[in-house]
C-alpha atoms as a PDB file:
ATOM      1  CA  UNK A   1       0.000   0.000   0.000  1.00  0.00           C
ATOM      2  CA  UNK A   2       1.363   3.415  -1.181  1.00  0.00           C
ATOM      3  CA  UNK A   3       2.175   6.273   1.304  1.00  0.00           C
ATOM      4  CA  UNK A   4      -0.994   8.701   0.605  1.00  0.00           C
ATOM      5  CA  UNK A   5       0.002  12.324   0.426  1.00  0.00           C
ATOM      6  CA  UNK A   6      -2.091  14.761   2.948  1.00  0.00           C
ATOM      7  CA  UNK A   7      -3.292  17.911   1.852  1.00  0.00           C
ATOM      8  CA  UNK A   8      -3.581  20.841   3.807  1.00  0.00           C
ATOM      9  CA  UNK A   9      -6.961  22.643   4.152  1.00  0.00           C
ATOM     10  CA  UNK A  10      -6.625  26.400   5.723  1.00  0.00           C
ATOM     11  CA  UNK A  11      -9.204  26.085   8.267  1.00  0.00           C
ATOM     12  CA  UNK A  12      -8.970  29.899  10.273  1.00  0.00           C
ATOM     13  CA  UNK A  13      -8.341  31.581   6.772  1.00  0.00           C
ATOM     14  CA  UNK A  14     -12.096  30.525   5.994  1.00  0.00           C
ATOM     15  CA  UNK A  15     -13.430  32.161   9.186  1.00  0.00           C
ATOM     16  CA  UNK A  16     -11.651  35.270   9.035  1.00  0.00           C
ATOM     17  CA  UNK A  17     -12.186  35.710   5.101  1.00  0.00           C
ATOM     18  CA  UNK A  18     -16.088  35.615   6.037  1.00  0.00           C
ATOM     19  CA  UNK A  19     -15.370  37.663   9.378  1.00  0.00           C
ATOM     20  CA  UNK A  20     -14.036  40.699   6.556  1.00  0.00           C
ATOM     21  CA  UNK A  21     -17.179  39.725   4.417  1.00  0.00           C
ATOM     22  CA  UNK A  22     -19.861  40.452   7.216  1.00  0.00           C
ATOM     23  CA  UNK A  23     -17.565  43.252   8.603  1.00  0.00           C
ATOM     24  CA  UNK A  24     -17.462  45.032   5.769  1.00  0.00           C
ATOM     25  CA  UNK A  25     -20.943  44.956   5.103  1.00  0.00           C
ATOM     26  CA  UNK A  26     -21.924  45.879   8.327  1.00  0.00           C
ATOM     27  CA  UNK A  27     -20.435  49.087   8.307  1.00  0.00           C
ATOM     28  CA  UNK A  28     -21.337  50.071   5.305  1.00  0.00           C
ATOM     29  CA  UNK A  29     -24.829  49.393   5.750  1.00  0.00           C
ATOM     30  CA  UNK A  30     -24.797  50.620   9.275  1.00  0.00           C
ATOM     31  CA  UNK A  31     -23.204  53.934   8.046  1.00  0.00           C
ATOM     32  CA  UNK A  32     -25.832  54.122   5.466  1.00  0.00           C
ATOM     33  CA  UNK A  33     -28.801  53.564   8.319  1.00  0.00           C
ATOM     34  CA  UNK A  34     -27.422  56.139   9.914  1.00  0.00           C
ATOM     35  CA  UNK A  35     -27.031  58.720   7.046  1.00  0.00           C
ATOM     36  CA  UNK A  36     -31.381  58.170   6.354  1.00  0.00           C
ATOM     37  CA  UNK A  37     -32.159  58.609   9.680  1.00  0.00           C
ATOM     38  CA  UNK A  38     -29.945  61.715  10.415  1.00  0.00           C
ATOM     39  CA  UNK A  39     -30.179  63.629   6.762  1.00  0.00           C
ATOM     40  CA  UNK A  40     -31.368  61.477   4.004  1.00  0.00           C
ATOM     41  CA  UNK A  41     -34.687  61.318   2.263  1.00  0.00           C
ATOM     42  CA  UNK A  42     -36.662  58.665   0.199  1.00  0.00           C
ATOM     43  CA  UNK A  43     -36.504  59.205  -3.430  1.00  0.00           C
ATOM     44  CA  UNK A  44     -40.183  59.387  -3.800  1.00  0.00           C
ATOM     45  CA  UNK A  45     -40.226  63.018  -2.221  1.00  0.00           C
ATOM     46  CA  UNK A  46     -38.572  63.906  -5.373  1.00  0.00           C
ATOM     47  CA  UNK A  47     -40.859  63.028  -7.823  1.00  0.00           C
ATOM     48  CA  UNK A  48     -44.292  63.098  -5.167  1.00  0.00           C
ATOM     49  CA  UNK A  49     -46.160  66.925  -5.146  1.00  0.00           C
ATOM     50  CA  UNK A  50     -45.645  67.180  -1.985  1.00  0.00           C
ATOM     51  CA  UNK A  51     -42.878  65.439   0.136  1.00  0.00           C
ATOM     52  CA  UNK A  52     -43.389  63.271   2.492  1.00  0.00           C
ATOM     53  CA  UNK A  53     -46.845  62.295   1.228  1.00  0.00           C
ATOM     54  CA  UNK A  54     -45.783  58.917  -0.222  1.00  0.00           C
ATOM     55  CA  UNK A  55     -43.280  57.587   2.222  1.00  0.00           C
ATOM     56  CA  UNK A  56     -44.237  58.881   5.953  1.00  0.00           C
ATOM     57  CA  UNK A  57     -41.200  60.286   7.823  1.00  0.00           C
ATOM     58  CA  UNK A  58     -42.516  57.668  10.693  1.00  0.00           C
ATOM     59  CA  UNK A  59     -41.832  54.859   7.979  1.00  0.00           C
ATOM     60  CA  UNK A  60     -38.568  56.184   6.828  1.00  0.00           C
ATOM     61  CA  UNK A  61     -36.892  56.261  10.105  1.00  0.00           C
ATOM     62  CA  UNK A  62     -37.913  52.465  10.666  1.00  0.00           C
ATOM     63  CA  UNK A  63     -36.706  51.638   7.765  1.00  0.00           C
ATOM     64  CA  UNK A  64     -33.507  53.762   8.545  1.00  0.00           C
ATOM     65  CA  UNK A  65     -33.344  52.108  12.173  1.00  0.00           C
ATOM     66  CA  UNK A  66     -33.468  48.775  10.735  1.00  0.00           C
ATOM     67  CA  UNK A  67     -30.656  49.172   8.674  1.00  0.00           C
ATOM     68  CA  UNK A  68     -28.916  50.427  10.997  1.00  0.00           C
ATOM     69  CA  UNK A  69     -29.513  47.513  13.147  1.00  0.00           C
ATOM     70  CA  UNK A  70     -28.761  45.419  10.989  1.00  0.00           C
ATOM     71  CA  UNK A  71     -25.977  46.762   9.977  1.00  0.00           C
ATOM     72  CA  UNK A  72     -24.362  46.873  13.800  1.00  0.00           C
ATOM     73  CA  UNK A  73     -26.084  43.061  13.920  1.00  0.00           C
ATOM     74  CA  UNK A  74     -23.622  41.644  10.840  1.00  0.00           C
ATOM     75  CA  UNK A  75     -20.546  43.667  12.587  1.00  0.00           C
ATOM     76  CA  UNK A  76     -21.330  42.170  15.572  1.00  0.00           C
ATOM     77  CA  UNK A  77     -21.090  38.618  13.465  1.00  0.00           C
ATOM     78  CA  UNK A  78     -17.841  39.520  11.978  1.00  0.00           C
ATOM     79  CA  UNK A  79     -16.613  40.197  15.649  1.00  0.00           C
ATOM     80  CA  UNK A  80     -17.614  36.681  17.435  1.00  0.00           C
ATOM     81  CA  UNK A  81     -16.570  34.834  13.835  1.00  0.00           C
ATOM     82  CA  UNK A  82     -12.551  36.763  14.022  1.00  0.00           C
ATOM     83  CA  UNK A  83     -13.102  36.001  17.664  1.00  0.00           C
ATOM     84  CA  UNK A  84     -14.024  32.290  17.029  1.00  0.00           C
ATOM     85  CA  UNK A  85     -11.150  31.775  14.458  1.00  0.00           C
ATOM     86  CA  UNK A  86      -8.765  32.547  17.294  1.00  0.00           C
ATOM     87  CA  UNK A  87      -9.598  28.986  18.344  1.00  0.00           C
ATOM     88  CA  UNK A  88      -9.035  27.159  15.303  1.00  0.00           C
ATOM     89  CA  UNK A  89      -6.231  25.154  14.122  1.00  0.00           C
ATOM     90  CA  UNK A  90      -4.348  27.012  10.965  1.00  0.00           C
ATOM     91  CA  UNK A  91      -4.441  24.268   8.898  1.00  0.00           C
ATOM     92  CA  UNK A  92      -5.846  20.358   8.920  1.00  0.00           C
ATOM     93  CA  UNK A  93      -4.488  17.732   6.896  1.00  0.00           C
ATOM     94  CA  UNK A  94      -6.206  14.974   5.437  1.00  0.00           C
ATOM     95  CA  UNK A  95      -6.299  12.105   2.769  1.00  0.00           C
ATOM     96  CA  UNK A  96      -7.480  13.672  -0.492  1.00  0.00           C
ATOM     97  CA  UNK A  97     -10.756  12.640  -1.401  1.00  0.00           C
ATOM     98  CA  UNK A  98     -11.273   9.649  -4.022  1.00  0.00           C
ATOM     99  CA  UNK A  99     -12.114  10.781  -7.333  1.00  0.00           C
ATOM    100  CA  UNK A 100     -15.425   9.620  -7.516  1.00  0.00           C
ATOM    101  CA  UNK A 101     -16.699  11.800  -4.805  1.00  0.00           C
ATOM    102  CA  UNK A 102     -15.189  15.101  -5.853  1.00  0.00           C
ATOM    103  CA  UNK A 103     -18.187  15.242  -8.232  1.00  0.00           C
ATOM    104  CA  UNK A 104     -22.102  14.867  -7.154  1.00  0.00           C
ATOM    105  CA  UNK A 105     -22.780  13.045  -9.871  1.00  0.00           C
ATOM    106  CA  UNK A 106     -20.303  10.154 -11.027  1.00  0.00           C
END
């Protein structure tokens, strides 16, 4: 029986790459809550006679507090996940996988 050759698989790299992702995102999207709730208005007061008669300022700044929330929510993810990836190995090895099961369908 031949010696098999283990591969490495980057195991923290993974969390902290999606850590970034939800990071990123979350302050963008947080920063953008916050710019509609303190200065920014719905398109539709362009284009309406009279503003704020389509969208109601009540309704904009939920919709502006959710994103906000949201937005602090996912950077609050990326936080525990870079946290999280403190506690995982670098790397693993393993066997590679047989050929047959690389695919779904053989």
């Amino acid at each position: 029986m031949a010696a098999e050759t283990l591969r490495k698989v980057k195991v923290r790299g993974l969390a902290r790459l999606a850590s970034l992702i939800f990071g990123g995102w979350g302050i963008l999207v947080g920063l953008k809550g916050l710019y509609d709730v303190l200065w920014g208005e719905p398109e539709a007061n362009i284009y309406a006679p009279q503003p704020w008669g389509f969208v109601s300022k009540e309704a904009w700044l939920r919709y502006g507090g959710f994103e906000t929330v949201y937005g602090l929510a996912c950077a609050a993810l990326a936080l525990c996940l870079w946290r999280y990836s403190r506690l995982l190995p670098e790397t693993v090895e393993r066997p590679p996988r047989p050929p047959s099961t690389i695919f779904l369908n053989d």
